[in-house]
C-alpha atoms as a PDB file:
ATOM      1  CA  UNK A   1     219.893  67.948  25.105  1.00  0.00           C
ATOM      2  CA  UNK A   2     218.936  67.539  21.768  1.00  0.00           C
ATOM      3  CA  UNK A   3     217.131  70.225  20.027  1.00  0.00           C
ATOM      4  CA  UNK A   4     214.214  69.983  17.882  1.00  0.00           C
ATOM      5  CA  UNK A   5     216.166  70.875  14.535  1.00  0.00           C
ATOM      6  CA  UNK A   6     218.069  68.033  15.687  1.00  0.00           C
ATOM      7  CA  UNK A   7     215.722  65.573  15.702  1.00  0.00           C
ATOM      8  CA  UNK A   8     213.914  66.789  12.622  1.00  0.00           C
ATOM      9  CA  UNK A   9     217.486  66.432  10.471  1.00  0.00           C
ATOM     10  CA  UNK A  10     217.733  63.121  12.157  1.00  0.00           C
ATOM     11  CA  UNK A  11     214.191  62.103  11.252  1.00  0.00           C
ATOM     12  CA  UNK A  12     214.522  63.135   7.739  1.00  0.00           C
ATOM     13  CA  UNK A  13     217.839  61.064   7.207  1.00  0.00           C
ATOM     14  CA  UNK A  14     216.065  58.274   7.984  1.00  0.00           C
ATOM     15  CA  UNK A  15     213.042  58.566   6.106  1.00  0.00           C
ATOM     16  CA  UNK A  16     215.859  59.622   3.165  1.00  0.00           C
ATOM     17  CA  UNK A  17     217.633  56.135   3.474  1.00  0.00           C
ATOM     18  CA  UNK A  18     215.338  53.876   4.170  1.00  0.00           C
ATOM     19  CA  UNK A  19     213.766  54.622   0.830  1.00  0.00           C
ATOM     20  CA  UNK A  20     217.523  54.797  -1.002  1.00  0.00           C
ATOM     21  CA  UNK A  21     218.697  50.884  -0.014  1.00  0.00           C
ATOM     22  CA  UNK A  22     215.084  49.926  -0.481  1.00  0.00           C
ATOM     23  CA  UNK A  23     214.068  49.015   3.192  1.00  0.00           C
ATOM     24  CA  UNK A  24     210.448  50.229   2.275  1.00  0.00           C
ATOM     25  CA  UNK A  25     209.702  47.390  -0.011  1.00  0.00           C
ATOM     26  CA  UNK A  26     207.893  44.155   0.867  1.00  0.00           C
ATOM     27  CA  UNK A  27     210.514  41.972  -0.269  1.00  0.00           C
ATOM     28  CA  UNK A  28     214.226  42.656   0.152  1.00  0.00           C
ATOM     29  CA  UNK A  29     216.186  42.742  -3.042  1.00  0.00           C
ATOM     30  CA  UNK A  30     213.364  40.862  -4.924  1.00  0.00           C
ATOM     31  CA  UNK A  31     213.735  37.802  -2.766  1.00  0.00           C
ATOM     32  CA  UNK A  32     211.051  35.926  -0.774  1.00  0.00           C
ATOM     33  CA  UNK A  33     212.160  37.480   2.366  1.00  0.00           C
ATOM     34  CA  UNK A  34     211.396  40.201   4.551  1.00  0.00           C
ATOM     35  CA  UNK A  35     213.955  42.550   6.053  1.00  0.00           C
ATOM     36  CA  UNK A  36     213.489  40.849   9.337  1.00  0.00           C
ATOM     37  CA  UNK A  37     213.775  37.512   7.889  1.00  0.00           C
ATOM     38  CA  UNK A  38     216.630  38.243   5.417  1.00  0.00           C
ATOM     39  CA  UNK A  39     218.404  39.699   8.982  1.00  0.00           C
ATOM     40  CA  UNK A  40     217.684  36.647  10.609  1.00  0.00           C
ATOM     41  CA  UNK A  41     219.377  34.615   7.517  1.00  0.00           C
ATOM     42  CA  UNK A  42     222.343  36.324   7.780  1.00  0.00           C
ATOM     43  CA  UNK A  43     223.251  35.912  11.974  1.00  0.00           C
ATOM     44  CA  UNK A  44     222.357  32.238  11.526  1.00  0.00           C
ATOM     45  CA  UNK A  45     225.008  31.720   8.496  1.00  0.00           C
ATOM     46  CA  UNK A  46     227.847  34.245  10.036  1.00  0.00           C
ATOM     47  CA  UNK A  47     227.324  32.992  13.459  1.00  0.00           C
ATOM     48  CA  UNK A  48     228.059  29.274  14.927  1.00  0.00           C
ATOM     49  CA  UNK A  49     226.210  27.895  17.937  1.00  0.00           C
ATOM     50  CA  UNK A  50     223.715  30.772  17.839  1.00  0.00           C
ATOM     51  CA  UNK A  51     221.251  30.110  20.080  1.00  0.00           C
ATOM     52  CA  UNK A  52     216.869  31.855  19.808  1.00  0.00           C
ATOM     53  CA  UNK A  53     217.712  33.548  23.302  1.00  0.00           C
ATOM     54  CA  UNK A  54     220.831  34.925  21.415  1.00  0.00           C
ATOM     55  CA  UNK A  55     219.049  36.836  18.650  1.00  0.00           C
ATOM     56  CA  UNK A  56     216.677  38.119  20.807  1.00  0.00           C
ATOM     57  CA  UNK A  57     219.279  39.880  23.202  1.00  0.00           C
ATOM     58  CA  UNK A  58     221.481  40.944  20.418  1.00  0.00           C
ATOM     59  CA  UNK A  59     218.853  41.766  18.261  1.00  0.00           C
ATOM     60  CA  UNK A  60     216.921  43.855  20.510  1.00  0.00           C
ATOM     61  CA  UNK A  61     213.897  41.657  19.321  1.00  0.00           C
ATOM     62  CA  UNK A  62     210.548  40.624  21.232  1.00  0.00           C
ATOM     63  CA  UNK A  63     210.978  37.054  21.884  1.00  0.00           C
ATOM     64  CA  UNK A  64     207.838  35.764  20.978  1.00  0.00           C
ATOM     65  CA  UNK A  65     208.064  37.556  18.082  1.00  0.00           C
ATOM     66  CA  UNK A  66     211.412  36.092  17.320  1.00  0.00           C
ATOM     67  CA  UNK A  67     210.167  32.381  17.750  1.00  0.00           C
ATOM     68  CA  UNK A  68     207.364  33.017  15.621  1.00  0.00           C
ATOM     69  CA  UNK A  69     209.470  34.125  12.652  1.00  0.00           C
ATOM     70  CA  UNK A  70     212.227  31.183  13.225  1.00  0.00           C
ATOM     71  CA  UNK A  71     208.944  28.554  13.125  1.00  0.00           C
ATOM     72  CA  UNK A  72     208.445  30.334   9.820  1.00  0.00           C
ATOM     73  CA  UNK A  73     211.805  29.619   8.524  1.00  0.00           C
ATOM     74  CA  UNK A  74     212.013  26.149  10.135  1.00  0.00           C
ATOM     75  CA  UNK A  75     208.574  24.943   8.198  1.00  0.00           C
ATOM     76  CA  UNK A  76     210.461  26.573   5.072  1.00  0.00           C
ATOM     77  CA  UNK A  77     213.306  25.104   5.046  1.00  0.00           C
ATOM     78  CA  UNK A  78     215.429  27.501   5.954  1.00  0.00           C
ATOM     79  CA  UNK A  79     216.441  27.038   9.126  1.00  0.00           C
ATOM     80  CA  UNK A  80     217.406  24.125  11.217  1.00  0.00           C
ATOM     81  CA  UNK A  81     217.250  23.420  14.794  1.00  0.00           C
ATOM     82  CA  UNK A  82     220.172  21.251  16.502  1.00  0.00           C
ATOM     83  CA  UNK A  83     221.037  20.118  19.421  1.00  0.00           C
ATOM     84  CA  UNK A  84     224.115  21.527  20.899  1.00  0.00           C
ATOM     85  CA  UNK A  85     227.231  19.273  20.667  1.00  0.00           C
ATOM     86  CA  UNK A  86     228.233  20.657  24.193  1.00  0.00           C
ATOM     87  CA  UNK A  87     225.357  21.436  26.262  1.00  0.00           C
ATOM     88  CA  UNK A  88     222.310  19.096  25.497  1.00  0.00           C
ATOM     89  CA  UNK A  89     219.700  21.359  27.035  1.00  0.00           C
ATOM     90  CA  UNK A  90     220.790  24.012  24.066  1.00  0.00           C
ATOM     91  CA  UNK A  91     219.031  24.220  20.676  1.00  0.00           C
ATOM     92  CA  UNK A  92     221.185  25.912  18.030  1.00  0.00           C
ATOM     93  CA  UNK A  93     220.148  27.585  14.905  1.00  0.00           C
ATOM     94  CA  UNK A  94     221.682  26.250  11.571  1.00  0.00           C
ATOM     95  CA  UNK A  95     220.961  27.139   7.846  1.00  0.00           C
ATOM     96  CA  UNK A  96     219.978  24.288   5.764  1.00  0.00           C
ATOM     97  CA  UNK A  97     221.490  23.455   2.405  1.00  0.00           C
ATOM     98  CA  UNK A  98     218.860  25.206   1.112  1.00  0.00           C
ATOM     99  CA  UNK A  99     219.022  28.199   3.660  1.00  0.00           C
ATOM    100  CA  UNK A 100     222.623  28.402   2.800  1.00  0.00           C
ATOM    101  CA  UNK A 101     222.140  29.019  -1.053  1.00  0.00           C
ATOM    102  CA  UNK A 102     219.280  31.544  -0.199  1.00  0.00           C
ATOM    103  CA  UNK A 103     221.978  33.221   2.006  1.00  0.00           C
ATOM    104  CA  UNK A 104     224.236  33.091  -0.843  1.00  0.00           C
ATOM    105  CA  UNK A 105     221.854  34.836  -3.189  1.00  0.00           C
ATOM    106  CA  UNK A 106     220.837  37.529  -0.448  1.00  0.00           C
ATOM    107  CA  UNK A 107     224.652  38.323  -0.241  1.00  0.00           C
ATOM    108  CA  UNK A 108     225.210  38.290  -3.603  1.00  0.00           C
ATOM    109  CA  UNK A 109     222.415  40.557  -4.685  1.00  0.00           C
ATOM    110  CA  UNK A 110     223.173  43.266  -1.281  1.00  0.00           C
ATOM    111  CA  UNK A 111     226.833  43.243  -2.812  1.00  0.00           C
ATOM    112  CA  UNK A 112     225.921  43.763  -6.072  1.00  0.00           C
ATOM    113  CA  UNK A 113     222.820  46.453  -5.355  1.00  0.00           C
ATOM    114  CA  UNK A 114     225.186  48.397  -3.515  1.00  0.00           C
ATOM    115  CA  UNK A 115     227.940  48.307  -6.217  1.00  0.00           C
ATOM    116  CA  UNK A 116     225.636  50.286  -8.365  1.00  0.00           C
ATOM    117  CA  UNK A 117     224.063  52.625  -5.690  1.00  0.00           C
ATOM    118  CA  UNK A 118     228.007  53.516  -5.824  1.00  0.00           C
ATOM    119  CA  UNK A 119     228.916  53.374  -9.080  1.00  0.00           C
ATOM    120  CA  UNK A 120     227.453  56.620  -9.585  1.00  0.00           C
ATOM    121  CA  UNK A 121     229.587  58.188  -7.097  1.00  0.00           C
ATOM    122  CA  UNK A 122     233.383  59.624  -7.707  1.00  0.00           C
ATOM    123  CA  UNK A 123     235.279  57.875  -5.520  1.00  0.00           C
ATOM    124  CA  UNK A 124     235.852  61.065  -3.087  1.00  0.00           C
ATOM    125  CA  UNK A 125     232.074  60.938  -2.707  1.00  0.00           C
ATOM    126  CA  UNK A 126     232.487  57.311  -1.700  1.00  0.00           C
ATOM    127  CA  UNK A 127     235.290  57.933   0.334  1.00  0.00           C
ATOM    128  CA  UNK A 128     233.417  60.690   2.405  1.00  0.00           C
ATOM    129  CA  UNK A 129     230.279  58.804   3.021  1.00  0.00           C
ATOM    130  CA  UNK A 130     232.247  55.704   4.078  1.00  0.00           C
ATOM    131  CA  UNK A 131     234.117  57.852   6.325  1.00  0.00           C
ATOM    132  CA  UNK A 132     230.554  59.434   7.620  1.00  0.00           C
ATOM    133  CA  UNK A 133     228.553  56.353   8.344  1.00  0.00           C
ATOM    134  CA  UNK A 134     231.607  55.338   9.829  1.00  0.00           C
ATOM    135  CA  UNK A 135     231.768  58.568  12.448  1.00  0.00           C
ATOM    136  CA  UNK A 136     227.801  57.875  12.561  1.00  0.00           C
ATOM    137  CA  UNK A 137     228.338  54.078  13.974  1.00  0.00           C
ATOM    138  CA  UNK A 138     231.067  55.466  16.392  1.00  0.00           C
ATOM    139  CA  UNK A 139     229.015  58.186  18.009  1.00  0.00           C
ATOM    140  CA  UNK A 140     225.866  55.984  18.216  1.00  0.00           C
ATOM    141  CA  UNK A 141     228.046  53.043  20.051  1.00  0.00           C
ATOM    142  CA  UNK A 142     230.114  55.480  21.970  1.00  0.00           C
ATOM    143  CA  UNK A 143     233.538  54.232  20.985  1.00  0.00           C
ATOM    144  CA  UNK A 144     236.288  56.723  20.382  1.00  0.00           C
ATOM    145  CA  UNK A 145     237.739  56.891  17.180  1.00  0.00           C
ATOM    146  CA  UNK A 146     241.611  56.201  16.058  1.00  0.00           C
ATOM    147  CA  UNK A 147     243.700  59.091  15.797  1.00  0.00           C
ATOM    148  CA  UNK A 148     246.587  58.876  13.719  1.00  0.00           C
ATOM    149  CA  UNK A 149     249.709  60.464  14.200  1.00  0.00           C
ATOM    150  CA  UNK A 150     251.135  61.909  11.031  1.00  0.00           C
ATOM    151  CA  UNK A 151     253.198  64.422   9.070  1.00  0.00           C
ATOM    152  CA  UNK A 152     251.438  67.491   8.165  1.00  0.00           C
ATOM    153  CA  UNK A 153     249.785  67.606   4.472  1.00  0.00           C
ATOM    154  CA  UNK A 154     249.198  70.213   1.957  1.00  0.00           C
ATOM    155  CA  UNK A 155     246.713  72.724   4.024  1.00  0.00           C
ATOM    156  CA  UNK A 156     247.078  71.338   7.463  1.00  0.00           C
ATOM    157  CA  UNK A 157     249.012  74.097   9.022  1.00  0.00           C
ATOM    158  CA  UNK A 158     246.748  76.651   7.605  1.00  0.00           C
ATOM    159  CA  UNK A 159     243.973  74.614   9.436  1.00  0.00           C
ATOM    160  CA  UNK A 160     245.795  74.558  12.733  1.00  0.00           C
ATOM    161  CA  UNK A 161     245.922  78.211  12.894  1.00  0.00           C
ATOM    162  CA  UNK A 162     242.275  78.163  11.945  1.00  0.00           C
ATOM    163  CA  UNK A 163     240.949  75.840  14.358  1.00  0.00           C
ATOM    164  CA  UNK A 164     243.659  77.306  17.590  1.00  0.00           C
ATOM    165  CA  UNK A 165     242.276  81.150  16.549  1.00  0.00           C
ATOM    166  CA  UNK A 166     238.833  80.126  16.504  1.00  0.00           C
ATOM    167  CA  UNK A 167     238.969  77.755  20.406  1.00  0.00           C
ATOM    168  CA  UNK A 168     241.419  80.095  21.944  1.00  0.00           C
ATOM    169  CA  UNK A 169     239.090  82.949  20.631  1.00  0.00           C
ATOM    170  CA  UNK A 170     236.038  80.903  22.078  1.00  0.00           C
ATOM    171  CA  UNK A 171     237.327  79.464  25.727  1.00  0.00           C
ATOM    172  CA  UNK A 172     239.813  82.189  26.518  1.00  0.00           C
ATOM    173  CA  UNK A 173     238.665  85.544  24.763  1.00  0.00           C
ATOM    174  CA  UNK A 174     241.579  85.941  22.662  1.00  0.00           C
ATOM    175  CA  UNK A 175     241.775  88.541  20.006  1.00  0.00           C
ATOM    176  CA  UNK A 176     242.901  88.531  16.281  1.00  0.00           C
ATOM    177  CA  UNK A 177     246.407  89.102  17.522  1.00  0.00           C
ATOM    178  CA  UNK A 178     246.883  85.246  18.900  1.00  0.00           C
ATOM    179  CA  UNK A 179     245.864  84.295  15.235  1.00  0.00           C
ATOM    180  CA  UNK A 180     248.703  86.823  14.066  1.00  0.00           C
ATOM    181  CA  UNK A 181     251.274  84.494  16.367  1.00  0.00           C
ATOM    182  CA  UNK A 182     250.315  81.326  15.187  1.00  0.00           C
ATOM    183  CA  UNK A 183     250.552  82.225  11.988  1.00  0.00           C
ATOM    184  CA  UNK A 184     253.837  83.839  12.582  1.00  0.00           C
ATOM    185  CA  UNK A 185     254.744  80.613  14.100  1.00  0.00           C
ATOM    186  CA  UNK A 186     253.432  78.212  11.220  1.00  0.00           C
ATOM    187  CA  UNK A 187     255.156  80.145   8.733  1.00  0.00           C
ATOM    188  CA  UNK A 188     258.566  80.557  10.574  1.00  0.00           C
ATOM    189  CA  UNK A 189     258.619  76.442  11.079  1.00  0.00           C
ATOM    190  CA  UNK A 190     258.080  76.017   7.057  1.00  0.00           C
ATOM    191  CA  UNK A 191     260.435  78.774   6.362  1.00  0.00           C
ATOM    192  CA  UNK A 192     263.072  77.834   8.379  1.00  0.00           C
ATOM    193  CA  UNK A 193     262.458  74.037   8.743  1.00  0.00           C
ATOM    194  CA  UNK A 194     265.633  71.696   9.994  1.00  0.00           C
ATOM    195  CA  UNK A 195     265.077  68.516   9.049  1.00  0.00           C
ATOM    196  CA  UNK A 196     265.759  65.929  11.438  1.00  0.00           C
ATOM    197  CA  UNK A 197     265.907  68.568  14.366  1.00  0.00           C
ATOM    198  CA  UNK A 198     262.227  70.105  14.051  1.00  0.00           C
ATOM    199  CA  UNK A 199     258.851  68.155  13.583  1.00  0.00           C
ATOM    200  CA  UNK A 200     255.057  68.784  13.708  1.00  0.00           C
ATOM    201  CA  UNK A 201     252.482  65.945  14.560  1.00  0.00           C
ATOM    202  CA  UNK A 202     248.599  66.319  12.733  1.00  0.00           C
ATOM    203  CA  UNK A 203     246.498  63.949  14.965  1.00  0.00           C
ATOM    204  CA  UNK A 204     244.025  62.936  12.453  1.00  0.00           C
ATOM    205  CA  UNK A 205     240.851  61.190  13.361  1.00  0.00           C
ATOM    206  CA  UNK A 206     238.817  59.595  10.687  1.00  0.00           C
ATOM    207  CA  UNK A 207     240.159  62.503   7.890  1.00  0.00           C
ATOM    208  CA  UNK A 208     239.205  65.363  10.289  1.00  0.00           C
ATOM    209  CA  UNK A 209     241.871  66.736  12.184  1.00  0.00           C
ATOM    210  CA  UNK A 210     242.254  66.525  15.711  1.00  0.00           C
ATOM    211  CA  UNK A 211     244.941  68.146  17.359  1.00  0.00           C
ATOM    212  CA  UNK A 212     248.786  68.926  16.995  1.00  0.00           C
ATOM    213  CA  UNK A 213     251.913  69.624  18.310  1.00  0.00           C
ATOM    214  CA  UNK A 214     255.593  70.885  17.043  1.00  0.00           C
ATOM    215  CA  UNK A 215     258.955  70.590  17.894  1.00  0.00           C
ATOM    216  CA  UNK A 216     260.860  73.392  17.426  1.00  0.00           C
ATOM    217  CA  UNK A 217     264.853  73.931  17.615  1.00  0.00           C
ATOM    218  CA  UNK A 218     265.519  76.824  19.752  1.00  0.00           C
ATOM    219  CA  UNK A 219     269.271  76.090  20.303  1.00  0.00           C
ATOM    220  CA  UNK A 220     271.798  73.448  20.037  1.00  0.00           C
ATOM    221  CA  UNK A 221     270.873  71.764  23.571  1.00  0.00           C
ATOM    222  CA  UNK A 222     267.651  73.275  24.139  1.00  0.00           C
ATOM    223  CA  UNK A 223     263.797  72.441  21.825  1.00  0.00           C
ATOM    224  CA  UNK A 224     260.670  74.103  22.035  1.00  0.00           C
ATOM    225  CA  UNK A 225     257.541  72.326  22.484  1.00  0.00           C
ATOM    226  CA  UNK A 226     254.687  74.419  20.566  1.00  0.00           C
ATOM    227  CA  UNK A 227     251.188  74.523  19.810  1.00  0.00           C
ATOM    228  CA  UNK A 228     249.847  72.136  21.517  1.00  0.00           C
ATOM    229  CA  UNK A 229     246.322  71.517  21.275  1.00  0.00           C
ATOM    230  CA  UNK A 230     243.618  69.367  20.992  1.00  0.00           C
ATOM    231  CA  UNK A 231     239.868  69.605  19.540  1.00  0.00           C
ATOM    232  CA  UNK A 232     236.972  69.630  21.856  1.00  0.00           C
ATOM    233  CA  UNK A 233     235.542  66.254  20.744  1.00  0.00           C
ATOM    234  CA  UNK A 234     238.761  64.499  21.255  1.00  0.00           C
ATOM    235  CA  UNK A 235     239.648  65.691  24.610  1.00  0.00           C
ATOM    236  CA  UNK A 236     239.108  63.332  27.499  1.00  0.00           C
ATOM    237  CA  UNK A 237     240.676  60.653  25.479  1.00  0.00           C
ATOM    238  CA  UNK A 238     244.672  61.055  26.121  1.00  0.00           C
ATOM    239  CA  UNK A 239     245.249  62.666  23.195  1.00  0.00           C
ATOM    240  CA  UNK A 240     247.283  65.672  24.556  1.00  0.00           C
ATOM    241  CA  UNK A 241     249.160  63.299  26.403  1.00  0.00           C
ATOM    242  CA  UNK A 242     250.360  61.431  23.453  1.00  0.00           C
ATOM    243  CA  UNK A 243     251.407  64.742  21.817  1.00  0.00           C
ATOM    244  CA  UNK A 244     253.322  65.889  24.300  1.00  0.00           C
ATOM    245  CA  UNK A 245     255.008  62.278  24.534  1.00  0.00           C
ATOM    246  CA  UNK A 246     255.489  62.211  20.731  1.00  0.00           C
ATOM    247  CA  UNK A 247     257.530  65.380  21.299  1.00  0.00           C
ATOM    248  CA  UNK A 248     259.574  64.910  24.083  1.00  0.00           C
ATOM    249  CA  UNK A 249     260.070  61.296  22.664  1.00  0.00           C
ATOM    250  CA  UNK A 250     262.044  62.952  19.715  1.00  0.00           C
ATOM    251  CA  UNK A 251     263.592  65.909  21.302  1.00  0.00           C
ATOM    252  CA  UNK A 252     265.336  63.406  23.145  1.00  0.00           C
ATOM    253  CA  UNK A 253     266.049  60.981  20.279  1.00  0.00           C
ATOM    254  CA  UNK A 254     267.488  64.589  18.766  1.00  0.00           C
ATOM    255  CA  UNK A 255     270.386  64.896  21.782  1.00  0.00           C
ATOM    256  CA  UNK A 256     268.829  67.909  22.981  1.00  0.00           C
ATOM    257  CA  UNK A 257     269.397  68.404  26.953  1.00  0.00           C
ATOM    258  CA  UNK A 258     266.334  70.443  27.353  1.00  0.00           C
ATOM    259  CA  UNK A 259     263.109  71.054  26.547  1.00  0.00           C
ATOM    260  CA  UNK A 260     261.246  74.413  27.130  1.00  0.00           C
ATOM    261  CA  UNK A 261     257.262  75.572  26.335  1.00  0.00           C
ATOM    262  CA  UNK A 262     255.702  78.883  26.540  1.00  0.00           C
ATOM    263  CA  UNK A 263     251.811  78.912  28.030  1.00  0.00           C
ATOM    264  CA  UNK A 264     249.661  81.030  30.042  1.00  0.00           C
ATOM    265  CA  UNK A 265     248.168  80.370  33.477  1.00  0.00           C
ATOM    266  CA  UNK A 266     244.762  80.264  31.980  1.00  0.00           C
ATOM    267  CA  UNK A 267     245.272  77.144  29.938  1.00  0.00           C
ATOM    268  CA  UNK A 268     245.030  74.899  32.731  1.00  0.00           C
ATOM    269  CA  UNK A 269     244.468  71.388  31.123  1.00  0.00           C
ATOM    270  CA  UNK A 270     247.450  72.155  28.985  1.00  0.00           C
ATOM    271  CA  UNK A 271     249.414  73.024  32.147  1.00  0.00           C
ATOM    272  CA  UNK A 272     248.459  69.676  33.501  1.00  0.00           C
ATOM    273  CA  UNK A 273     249.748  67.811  30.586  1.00  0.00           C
ATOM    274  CA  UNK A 274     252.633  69.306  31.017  1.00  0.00           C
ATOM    275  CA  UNK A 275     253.479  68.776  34.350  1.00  0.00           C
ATOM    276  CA  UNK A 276     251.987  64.635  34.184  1.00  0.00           C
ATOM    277  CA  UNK A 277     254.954  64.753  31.520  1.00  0.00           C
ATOM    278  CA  UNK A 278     257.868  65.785  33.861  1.00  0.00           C
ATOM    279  CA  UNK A 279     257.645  69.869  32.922  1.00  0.00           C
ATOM    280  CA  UNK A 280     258.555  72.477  36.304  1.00  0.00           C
ATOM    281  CA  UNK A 281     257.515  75.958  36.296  1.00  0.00           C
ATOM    282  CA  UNK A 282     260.667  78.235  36.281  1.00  0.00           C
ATOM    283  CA  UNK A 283     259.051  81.552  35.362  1.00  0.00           C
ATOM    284  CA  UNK A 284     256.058  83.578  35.804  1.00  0.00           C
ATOM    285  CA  UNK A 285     255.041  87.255  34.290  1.00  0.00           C
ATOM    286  CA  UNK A 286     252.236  88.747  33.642  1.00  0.00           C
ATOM    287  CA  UNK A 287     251.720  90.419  30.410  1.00  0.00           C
ATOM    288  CA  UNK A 288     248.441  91.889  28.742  1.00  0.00           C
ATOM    289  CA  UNK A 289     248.311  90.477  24.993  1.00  0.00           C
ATOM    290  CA  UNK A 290     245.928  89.023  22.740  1.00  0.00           C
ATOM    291  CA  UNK A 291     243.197  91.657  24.416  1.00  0.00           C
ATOM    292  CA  UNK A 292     243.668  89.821  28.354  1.00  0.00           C
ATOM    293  CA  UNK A 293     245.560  90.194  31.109  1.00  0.00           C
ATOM    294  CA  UNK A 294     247.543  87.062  31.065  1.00  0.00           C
ATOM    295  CA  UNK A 295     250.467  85.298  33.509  1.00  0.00           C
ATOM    296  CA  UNK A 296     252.700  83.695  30.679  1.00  0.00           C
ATOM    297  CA  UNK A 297     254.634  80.862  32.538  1.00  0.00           C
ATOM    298  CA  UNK A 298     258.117  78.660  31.108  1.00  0.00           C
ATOM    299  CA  UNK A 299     258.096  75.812  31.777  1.00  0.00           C
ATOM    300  CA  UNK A 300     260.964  73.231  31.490  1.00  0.00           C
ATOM    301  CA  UNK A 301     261.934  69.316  31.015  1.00  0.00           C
ATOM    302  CA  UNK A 302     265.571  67.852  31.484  1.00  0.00           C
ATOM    303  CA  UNK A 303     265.944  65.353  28.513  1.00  0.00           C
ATOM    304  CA  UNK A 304     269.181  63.712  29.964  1.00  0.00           C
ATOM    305  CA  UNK A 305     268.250  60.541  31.920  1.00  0.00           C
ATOM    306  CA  UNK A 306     269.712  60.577  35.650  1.00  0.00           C
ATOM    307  CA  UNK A 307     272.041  57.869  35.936  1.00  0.00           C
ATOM    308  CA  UNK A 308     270.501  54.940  38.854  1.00  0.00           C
ATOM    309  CA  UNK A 309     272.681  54.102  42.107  1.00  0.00           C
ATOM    310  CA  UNK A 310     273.154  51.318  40.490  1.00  0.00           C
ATOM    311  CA  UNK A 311     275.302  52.539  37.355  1.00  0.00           C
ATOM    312  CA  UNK A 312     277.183  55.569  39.635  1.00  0.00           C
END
């Protein structure tokens, strides 16, 4: 539910941007056209065989409203109504010649008013409120965003033991101490790194990051999955799933024979993941670290294919 700081940041945004890309004055970019009408322009021109009912359903517009602003534009001479070349009952929506140049214009001028709203702007300032508006758009609409899959830059392992201290400190209660082992792990896979046998994944998502795994060589046959995990707001989205894949994917490609992970009972998702992927439990113990009492568990994947009846 959202609260009423929430609203009131929300609020003030609006009021804030409305009056930066000028959607307070009573012609848009010193045209003769409203906001509304200057909207209407553009769906007509970017749109073929756009019908009234159309714009009102897309637009989220009263459709009396609606007709009464078309009937504007039509006595202008901006807009045309035609009859549909495949459905004779259907009236579509056209720009005129002269429509077309006003679109022109309209485009021109958004383009160029925008230009200079950035020019002021360093291009990591751009950057960053591209990337926001974009996050903005996804979260209103509801659509996930793309996570990349990439090598880990300058700072990234730093921020995976930041983010894993913080969550595991949050959902399971653990102490400074679990901080203390990923760091000890982070800084034993950049220490003793083996190319080609060893890899870490950063799932990015829209320049924040999301999740990661590494591969780690434990032996000559055997890798070790590690550190899997994946941020709140990406979860439910088969992210861990992909991780995991990524890494047994290349252990395999690697020649090792086996791969083995180290978790605790408690991480149950996790556990899940890992068993969807093809992992048995072969150990159990409880142990009391990181301030709990835990059951640590091993858990195992053959990564040599069985042969089919076929080729025996």
């Amino acid at each position: 539910m959202a609260s009423n700081e929430h609203i009131a940041v929300i609020r003030a945004f609006n009021r804030f941007y409305t009056r930066q890309i000028g959607l307070l004055e009573d012609r848009l970019l010193h045209s003769p056209f409203t906001l509304v009408q200057a909207r209407l322009i553009y769906e007509i021109a970017t749109r073929r065989g756009l019908a009234a009912s159309d714009l009102a359903a897309d637009l989220g517009m009263d459709p009396g409203l609606l007709s009464r602003m078309l009937k504007t534009l039509v006595a202008d001479g901006i807009v045309a109504r035609l009859v549909s070349d495949t459905d004779q009952r259907r009236a579509e929506l056209r720009l005129t010649e002269t429509g077309s140049a006003a679109f022109d214009h309209l485009d021109a001028a958004s383009a160029q008013a925008i230009g200079a709203w950035l020019s002021t702007r360093s291009d990591e300032e751009c950057s960053r409120m591209v990337a926001a508006m974009t996050e903005i758009r996804r979260l209103v609409e509801h659509q996930p965003a793309a996570v990349v899959l990439c090598e880990p830059a300058v700072g990234d392992l730093a921020l995976v033991t930041h983010r894993q201290a913080l969550l595991y400190a949050e959902e399971y209660g653990f102490d400074a101490r679990y901080e203390a082992l990923v760091a000890r792990i982070v800084s034993d896979f950049v220490q003793s790194f083996v190319p080609g046998r060893e890899r870490c994944w950063i799932a990015d998502r829209a320049g924040t990051l999301a999740g990661s795994v590494f591969v780690v060589c434990q032996s000559e046959t055997v890798a070790k999955l590690r550190l899997l995990y994946v941020e709140p707001a990406a979860r439910g989205e088969g992210l861990g799933a992909r991780l995991v894949d990524e890494a047994v994917c290349f252990a395999a490609a690697c020649g090792y024979k086996t791969m083995t992970l180290w978790t605790n009972s408690v991480l149950v998702s996790a556990r899940r993941l890992y068993e969807a992927a093809g992992f048995s439990l072969v150990a159990e113990e409880p142990h009391h670290s990181f301030g709990q009492d835990l059951i640590g568990q091993t858990w195992e994947k053959s990564l040599v294919a069985t042969p089919s009846p076929a080729a025996t």
